[in-house]
C-alpha atoms as a PDB file:
ATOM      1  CA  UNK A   1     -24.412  10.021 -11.900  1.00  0.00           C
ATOM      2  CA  UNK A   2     -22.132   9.890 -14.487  1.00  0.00           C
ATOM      3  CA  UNK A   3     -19.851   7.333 -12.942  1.00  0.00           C
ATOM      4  CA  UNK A   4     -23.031   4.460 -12.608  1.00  0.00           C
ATOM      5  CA  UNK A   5     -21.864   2.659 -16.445  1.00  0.00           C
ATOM      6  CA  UNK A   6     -18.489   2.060 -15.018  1.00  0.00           C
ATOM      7  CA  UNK A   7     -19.930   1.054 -11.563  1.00  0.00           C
ATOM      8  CA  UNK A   8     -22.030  -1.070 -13.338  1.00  0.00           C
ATOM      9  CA  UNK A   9     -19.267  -2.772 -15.469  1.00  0.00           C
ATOM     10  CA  UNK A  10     -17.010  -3.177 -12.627  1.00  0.00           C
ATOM     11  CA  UNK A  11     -19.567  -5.050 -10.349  1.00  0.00           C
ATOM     12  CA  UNK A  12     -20.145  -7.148 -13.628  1.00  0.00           C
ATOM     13  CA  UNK A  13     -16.684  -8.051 -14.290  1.00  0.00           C
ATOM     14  CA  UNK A  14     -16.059  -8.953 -10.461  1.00  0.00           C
ATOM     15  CA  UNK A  15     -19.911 -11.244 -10.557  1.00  0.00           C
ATOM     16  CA  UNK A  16     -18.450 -12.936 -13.472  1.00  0.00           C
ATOM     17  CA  UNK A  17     -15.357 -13.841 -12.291  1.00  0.00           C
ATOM     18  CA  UNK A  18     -16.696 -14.734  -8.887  1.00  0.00           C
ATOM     19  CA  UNK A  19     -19.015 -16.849 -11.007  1.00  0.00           C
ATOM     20  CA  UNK A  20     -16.013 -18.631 -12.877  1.00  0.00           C
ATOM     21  CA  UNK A  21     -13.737 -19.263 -10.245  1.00  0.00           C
ATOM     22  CA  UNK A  22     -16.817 -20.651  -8.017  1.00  0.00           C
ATOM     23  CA  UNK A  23     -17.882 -23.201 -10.602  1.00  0.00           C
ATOM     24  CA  UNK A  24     -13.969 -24.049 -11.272  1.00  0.00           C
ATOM     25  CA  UNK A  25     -13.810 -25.597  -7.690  1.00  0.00           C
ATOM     26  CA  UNK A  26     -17.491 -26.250  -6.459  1.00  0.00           C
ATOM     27  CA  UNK A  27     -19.058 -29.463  -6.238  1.00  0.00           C
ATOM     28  CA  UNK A  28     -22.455 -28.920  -8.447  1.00  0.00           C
ATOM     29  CA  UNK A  29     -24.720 -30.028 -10.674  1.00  0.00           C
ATOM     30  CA  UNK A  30     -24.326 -28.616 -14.368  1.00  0.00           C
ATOM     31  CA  UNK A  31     -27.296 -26.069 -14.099  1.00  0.00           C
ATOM     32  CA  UNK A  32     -26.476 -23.305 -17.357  1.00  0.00           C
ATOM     33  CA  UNK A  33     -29.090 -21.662 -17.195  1.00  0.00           C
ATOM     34  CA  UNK A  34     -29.070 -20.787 -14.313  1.00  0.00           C
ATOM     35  CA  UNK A  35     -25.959 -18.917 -14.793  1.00  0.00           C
ATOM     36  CA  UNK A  36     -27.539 -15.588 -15.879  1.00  0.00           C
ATOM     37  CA  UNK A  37     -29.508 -16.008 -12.673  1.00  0.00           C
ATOM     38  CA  UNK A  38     -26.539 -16.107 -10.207  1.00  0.00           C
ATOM     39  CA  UNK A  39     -23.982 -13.739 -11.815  1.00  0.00           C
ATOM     40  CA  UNK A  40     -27.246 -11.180 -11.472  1.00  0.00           C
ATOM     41  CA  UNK A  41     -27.306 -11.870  -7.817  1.00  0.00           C
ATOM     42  CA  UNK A  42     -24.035 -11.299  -7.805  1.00  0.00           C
ATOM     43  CA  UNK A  43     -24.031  -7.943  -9.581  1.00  0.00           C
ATOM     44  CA  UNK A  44     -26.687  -6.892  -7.194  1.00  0.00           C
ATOM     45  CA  UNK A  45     -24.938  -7.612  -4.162  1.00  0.00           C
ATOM     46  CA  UNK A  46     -21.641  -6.797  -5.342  1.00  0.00           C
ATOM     47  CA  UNK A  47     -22.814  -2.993  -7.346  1.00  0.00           C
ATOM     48  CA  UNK A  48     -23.635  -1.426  -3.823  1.00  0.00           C
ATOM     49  CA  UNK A  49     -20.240  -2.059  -2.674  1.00  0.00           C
ATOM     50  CA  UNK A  50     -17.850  -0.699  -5.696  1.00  0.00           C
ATOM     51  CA  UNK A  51     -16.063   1.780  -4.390  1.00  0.00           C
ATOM     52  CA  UNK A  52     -15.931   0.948  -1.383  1.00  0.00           C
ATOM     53  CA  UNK A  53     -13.459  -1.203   1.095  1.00  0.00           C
ATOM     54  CA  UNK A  54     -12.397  -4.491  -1.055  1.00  0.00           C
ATOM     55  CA  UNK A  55     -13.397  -6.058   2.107  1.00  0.00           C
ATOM     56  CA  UNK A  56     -17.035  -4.711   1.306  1.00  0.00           C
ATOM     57  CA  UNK A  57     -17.252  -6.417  -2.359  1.00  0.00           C
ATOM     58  CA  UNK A  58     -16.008  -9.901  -0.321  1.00  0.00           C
ATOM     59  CA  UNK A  59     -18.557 -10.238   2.023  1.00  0.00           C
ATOM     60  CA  UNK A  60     -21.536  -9.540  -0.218  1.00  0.00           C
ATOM     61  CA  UNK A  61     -20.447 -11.969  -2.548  1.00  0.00           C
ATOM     62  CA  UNK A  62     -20.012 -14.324  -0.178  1.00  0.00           C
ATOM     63  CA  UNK A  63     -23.002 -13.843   0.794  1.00  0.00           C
ATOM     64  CA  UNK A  64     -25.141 -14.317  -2.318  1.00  0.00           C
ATOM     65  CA  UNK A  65     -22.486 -17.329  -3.041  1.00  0.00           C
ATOM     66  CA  UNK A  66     -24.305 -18.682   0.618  1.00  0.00           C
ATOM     67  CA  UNK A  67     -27.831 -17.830  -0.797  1.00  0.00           C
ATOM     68  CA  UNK A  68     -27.322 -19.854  -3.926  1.00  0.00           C
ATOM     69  CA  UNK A  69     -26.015 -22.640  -1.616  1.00  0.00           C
ATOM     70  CA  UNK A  70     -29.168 -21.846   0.847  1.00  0.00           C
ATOM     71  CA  UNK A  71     -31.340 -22.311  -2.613  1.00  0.00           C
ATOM     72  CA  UNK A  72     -29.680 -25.740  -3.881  1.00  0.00           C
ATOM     73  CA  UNK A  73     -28.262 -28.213  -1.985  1.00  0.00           C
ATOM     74  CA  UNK A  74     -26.412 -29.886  -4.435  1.00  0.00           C
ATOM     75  CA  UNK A  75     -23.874 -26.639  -5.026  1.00  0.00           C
ATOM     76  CA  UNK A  76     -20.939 -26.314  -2.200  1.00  0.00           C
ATOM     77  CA  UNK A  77     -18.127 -24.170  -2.831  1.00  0.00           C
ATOM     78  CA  UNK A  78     -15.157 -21.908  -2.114  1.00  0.00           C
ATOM     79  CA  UNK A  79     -15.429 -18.746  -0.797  1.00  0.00           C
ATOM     80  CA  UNK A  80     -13.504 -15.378  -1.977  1.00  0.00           C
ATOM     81  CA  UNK A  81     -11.033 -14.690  -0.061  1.00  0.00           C
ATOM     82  CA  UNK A  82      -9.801 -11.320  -2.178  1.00  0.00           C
ATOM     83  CA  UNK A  83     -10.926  -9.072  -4.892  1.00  0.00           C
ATOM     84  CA  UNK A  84      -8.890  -6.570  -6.738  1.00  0.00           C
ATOM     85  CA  UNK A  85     -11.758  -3.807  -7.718  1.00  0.00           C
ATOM     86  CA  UNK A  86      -9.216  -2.464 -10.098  1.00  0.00           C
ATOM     87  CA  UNK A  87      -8.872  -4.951 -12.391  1.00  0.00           C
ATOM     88  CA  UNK A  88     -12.006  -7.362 -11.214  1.00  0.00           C
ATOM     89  CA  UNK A  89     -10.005  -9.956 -10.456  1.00  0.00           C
ATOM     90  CA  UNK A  90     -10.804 -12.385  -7.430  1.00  0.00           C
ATOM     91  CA  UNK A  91      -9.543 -15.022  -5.075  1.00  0.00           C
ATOM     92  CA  UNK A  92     -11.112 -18.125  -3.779  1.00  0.00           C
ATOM     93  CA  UNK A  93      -9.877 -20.229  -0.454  1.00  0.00           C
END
């Protein structure tokens, strides 16, 4: 598939901004290292879904957003509300 690398960057971008604009407005413990760790959750929930419905790319990473909350108490946060797969950009509400 020649169209994976751009999948790939794409589900990156949106993780990482996801990431961002969670940590912006979440209550939680400074954890950096475990950065790597989420935005790769996020990838791998998000990467299935590029391409798809917009609506698609919300809900899984919402969901691994409520997995990392499942995982650590201490980390409550926003949820996106929007995501522009164009340009990766996201909304949180």
């Amino acid at each position: 598939m020649n169209d994976t690398p751009d999948l790939d960057r794409a589900a990156r971008a949106i993780a990482e901004n996801v990431y961002a604009a969670f940590c912006r407005q979440a209550t939680m413990p400074a954890h950096p290292l475990e950065e790597q760790t989420v935005v790769t959750r996020l990838v791998e929930a998000i990467r299935p879904q590029v391409g798809g419905a917009p609506g698609a790319i919300v809900e899984a990473a919402n969901a691994a957003l409520s997995a990392w909350e499942q995982r650590d108490p201490d980390v409550r946060g926003p949820r996106v509300v929007a995501v522009d797969p164009a340009d990766g950009s996201v909304t949180l509400g």
